[in-house]
Protein backbone atom coordinates (compact mmCIF):
# COMPACT_ATOMS: atom_id res chain seq x y z
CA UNK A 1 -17.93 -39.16 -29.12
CA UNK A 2 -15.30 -36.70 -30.85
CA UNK A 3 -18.13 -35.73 -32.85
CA UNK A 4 -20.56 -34.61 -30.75
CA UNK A 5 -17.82 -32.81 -28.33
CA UNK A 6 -16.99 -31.11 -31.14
CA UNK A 7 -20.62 -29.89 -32.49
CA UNK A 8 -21.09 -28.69 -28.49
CA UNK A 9 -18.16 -26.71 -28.73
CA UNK A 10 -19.32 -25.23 -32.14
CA UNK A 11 -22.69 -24.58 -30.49
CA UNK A 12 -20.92 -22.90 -27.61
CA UNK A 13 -18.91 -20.77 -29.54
CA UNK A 14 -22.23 -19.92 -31.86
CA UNK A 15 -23.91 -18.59 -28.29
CA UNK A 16 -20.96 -17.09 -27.68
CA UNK A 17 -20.72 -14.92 -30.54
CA UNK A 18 -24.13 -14.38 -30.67
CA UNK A 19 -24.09 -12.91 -26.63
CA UNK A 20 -21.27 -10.94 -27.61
CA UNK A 21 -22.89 -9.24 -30.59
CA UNK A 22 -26.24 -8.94 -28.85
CA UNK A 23 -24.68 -7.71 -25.54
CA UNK A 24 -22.10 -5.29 -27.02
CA UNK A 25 -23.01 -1.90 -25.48
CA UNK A 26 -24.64 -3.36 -22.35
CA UNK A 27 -21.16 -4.93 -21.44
CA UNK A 28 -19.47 -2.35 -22.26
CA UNK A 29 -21.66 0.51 -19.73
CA UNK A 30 -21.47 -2.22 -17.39
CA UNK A 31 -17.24 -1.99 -17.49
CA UNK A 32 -17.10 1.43 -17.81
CA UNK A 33 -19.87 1.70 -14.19
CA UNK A 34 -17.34 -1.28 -12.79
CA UNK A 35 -14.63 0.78 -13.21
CA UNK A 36 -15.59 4.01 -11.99
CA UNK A 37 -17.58 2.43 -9.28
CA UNK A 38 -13.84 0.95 -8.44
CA UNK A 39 -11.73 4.13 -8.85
CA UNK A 40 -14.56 5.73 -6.43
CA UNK A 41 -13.87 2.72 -3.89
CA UNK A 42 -10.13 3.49 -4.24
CA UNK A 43 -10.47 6.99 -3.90
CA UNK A 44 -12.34 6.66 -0.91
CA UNK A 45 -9.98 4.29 1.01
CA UNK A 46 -7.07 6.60 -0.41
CA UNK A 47 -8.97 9.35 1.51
CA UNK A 48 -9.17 7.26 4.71
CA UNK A 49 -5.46 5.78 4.76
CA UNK A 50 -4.15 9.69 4.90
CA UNK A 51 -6.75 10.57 7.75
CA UNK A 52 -5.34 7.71 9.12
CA UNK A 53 -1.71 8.77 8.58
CA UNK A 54 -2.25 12.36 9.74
CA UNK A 55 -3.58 11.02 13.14
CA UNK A 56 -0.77 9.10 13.17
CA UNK A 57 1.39 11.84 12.52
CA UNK A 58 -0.30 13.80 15.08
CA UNK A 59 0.24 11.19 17.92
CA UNK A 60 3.74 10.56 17.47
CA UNK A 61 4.21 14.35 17.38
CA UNK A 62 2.71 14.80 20.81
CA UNK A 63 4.71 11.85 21.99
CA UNK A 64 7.90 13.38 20.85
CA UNK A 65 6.54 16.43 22.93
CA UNK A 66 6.34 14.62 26.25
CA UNK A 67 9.17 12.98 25.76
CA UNK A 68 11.17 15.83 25.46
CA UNK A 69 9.32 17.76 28.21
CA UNK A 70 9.65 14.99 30.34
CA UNK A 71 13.70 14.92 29.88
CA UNK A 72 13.56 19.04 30.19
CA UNK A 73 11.85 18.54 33.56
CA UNK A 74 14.87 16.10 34.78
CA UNK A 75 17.65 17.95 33.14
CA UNK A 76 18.26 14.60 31.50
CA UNK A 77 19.86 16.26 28.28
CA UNK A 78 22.81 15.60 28.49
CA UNK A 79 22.74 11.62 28.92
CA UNK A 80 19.47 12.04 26.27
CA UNK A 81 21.87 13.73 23.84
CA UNK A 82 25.06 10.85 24.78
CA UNK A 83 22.46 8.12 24.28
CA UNK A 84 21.29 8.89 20.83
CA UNK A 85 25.19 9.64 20.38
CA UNK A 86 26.31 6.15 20.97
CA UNK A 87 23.06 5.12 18.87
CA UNK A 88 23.98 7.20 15.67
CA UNK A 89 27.65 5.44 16.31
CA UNK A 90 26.25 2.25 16.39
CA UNK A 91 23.96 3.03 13.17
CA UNK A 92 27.34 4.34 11.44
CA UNK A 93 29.46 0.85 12.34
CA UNK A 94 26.99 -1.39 10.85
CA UNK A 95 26.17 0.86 7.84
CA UNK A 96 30.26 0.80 7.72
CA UNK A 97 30.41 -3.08 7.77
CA UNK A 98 27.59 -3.27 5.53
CA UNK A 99 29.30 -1.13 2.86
CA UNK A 100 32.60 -3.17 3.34
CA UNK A 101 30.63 -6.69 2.85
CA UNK A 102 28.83 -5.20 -0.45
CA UNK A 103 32.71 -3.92 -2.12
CA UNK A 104 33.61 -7.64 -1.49
C-alpha cells in the first residue's frame, strides 16, 4: 500500500512539474490580468465610497444648517450655547477620570 501511495504522489508531482513548465507564461498573464482586473475593482469601489462620503458630507452640512436656522428663528442661543456647555463639561470629566484611571 505504502508503495503505490508513494508512486501516485511521484506521479503527481511529475504532472505537476510538467503543468508548471508547460504553463509558465500563461499563468503568469493570467496573474498579472487577475491583478489588474482587481486593482480596477478596488479603484472603482474606492471611487464610489467617496461619492458616498461627499453626499454624506453634504447632508449633514445642510442638517447643521437647519438646525441652526431653526434655533436663530427661536432665539434659542443662548440655552443652545449652555447645552453644548454642560456637554463639553461632561466630555472634560470623563476624559479627566479616564486620564486619572490610566496614571494608576
Amino acid at each position: 500500500m505504502t508503495k503505490k501511495l508513494e508512486r501516485k504522489v511521484a506521479e503527481l508531482e511529475d504532472w505537476i512539474a510538467r503543468f508548471e513548465a508547460s504553463n509558465d507564461d500563461k499563468l503568469e498573464s493570467s496573474n498579472l490580468n487577475f491583478m489588474v482586473s482587481q486593482c480596477k475593482n478596488l479603484g472603482e469601489r474606492l471611487t464610489q465610497v467617496e461619492q458616498s462620503h461627499r453626499q454624506l458630507e453634504a447632508a449633514l452640512q445642510q442638517n447643521a444648517q437647519v438646525v441652526n436656522d431653526f434655533i436663530s428663528e427661536r432665539e434659542l442661543d443662548e440655552p443652545w450655547q449652555e447645552y453644548l456647555a454642560g456637554l463639553q463639561e461632561d466630555a472634560d470629566a470623563a476624559k479627566e477620570g479616564e486620564d486619572a484611571e490610566d496614571d494608576k
